[in-house]
Protein backbone atom coordinates (compact mmCIF):
# COMPACT_ATOMS: atom_id res chain seq x y z
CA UNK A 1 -20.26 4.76 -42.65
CA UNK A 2 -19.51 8.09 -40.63
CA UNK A 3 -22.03 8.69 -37.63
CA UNK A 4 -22.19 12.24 -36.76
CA UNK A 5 -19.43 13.55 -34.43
CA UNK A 6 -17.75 9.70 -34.89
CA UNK A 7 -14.32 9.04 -36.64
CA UNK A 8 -13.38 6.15 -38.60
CA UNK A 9 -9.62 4.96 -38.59
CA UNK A 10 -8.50 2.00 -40.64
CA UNK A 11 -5.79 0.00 -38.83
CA UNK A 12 -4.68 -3.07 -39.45
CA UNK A 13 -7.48 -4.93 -40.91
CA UNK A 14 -10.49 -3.44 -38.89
CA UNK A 15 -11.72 0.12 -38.78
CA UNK A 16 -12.50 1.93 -35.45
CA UNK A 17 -15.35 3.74 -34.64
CA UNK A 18 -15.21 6.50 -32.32
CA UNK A 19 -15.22 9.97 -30.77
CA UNK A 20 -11.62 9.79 -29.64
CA UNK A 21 -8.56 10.16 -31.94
CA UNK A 22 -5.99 7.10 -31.54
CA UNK A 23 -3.89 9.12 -29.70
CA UNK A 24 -6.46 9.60 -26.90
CA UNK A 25 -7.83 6.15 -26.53
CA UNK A 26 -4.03 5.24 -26.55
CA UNK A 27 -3.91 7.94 -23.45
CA UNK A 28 -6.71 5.77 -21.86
CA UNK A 29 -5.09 2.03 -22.72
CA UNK A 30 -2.00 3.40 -21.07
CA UNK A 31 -3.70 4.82 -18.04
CA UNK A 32 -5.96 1.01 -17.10
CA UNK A 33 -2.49 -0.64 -16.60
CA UNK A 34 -2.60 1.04 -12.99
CA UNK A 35 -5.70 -1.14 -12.33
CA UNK A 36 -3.21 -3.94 -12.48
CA UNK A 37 -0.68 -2.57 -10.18
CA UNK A 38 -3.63 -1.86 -7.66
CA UNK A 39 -5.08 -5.73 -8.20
CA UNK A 40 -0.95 -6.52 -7.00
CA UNK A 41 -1.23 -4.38 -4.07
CA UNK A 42 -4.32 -5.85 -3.05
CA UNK A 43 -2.94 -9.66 -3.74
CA UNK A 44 -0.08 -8.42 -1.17
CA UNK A 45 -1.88 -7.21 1.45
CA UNK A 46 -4.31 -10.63 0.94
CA UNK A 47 -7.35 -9.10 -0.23
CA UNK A 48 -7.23 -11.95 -2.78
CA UNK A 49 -11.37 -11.76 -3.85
CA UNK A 50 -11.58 -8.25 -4.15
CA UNK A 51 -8.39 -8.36 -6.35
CA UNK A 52 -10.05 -9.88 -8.60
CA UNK A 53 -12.08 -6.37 -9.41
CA UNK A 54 -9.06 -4.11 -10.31
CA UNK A 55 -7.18 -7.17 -12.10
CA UNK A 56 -10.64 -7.88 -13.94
CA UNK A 57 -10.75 -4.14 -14.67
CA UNK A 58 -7.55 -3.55 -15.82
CA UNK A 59 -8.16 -6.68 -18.39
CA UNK A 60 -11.40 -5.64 -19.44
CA UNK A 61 -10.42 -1.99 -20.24
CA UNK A 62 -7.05 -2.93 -22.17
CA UNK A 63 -9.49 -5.24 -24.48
CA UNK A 64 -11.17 -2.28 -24.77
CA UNK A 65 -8.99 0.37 -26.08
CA UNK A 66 -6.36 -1.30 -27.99
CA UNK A 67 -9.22 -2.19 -30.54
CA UNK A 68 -12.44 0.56 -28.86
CA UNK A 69 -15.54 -1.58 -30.25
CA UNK A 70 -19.40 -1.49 -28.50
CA UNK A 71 -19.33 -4.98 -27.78
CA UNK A 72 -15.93 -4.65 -26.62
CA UNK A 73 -17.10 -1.45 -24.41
CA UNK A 74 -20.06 -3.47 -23.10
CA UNK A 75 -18.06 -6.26 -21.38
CA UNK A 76 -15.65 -3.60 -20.08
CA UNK A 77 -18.90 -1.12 -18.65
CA UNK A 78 -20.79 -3.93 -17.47
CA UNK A 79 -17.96 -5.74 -15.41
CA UNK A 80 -16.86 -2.18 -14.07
CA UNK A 81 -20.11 -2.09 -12.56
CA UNK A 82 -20.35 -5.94 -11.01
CA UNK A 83 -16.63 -4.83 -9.19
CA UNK A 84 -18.16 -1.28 -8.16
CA UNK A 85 -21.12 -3.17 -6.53
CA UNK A 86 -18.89 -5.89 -5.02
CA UNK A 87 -16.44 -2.99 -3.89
CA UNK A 88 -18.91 -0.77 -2.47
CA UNK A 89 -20.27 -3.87 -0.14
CA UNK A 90 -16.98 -4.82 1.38
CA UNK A 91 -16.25 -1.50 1.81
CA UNK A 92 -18.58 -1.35 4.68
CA UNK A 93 -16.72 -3.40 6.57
CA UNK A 94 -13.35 -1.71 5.74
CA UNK A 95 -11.35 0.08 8.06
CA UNK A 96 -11.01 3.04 5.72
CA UNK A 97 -14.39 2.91 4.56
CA UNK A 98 -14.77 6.72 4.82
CA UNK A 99 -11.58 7.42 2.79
CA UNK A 100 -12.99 4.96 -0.02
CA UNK A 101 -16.14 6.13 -0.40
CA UNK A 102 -15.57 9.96 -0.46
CA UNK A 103 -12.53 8.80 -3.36
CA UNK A 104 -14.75 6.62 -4.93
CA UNK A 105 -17.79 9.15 -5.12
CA UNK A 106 -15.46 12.04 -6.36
CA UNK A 107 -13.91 9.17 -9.51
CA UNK A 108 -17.87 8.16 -10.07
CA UNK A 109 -18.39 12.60 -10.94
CA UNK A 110 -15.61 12.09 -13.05
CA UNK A 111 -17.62 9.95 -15.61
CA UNK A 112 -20.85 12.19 -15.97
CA UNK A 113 -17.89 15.26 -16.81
CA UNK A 114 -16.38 12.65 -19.52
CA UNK A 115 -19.71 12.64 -21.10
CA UNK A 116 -20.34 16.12 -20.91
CA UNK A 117 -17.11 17.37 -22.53
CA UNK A 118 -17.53 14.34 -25.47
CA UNK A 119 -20.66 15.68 -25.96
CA UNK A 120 -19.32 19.51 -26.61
CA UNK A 121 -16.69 18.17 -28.53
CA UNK A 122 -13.68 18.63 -26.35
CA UNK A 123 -12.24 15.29 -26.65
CA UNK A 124 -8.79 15.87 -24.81
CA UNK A 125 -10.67 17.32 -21.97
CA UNK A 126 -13.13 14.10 -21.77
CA UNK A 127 -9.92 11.73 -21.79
CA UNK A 128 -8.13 14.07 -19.09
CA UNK A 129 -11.66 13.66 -17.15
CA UNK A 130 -11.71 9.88 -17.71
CA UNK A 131 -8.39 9.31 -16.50
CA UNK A 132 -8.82 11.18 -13.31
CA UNK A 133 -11.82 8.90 -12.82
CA UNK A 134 -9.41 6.22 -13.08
CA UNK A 135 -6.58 7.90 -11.01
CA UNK A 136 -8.94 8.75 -8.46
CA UNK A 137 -10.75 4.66 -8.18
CA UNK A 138 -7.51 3.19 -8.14
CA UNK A 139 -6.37 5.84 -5.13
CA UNK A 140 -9.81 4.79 -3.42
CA UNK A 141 -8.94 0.64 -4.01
CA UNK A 142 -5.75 1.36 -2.15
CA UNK A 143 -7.57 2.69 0.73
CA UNK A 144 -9.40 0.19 1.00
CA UNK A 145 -7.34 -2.87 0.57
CA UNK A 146 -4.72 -0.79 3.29
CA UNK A 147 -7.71 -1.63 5.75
């Protein structure tokens, strides 16, 4: 079945539905492994709890686009938001609160301007915007596990 503006690609023994060519969503499995070096740094400087939010993130997202599926995408959306929440809270606290909220505000603009260029059908652009998002949260985790 071909949705409009989807692709289908058989591999393996299960077909993939989505906007993005393999290529790209291989672009975005390659780009969550930095979630796990940010859920090391954290470990390191003992931030041991909220390490648990990159290292959940980077496991969530890489069982998300080596096989991109909605169910899939719903565990990976929905704990990305439970860490964001936890994040934002401790953040308060943080010595370089300022730093991780201004980061973390300028990755969250990053997601709407995924959207948008899916939507005109500029899919390299919408994986160049979705990995800045995740350049740009995993600059703002450093700040704040630094504090």
């Amino acid at each position: 079945m071909q949705l409009i503006g989807s692709r289908n690609y058989r591999q393996s023994n299960y077909t993939v539905m989505t906007h993005l060519l393999p290529a790209q969503y291989n672009t975005l499995f390659k780009i969550s492994f930095l979630s796990f070096g940010t859920s090391i740094y954290a470990i390191y400087h003992k931030h041991y709890k909220l390490s648990l939010c990159p290292g959940g993130v980077f496991l969530t997202s890489i069982h998300y686009w080596r096989k991109p599926e909605p169910w899939r995408r719903k565990i990976d959306m929905t704990y990305v938001f439970f860490a964001l929440l936890y994040q934002l809270y401790q953040a308060y606290r943080s010595t370089y609160r300022i730093q991780y909220y201004t980061l973390t505000l300028i990755a969250g603009s990053m997601y709407p301007l995924a959207i948008y260029y899916s939507r005109q059908e500029q899919y390299w652009r919408s994986t160049y915007a979705h990995c800045a998002l995740h350049v740009l949260a995993n600059m703002a985790n450093i700040f704040l596990y630094s504090g």
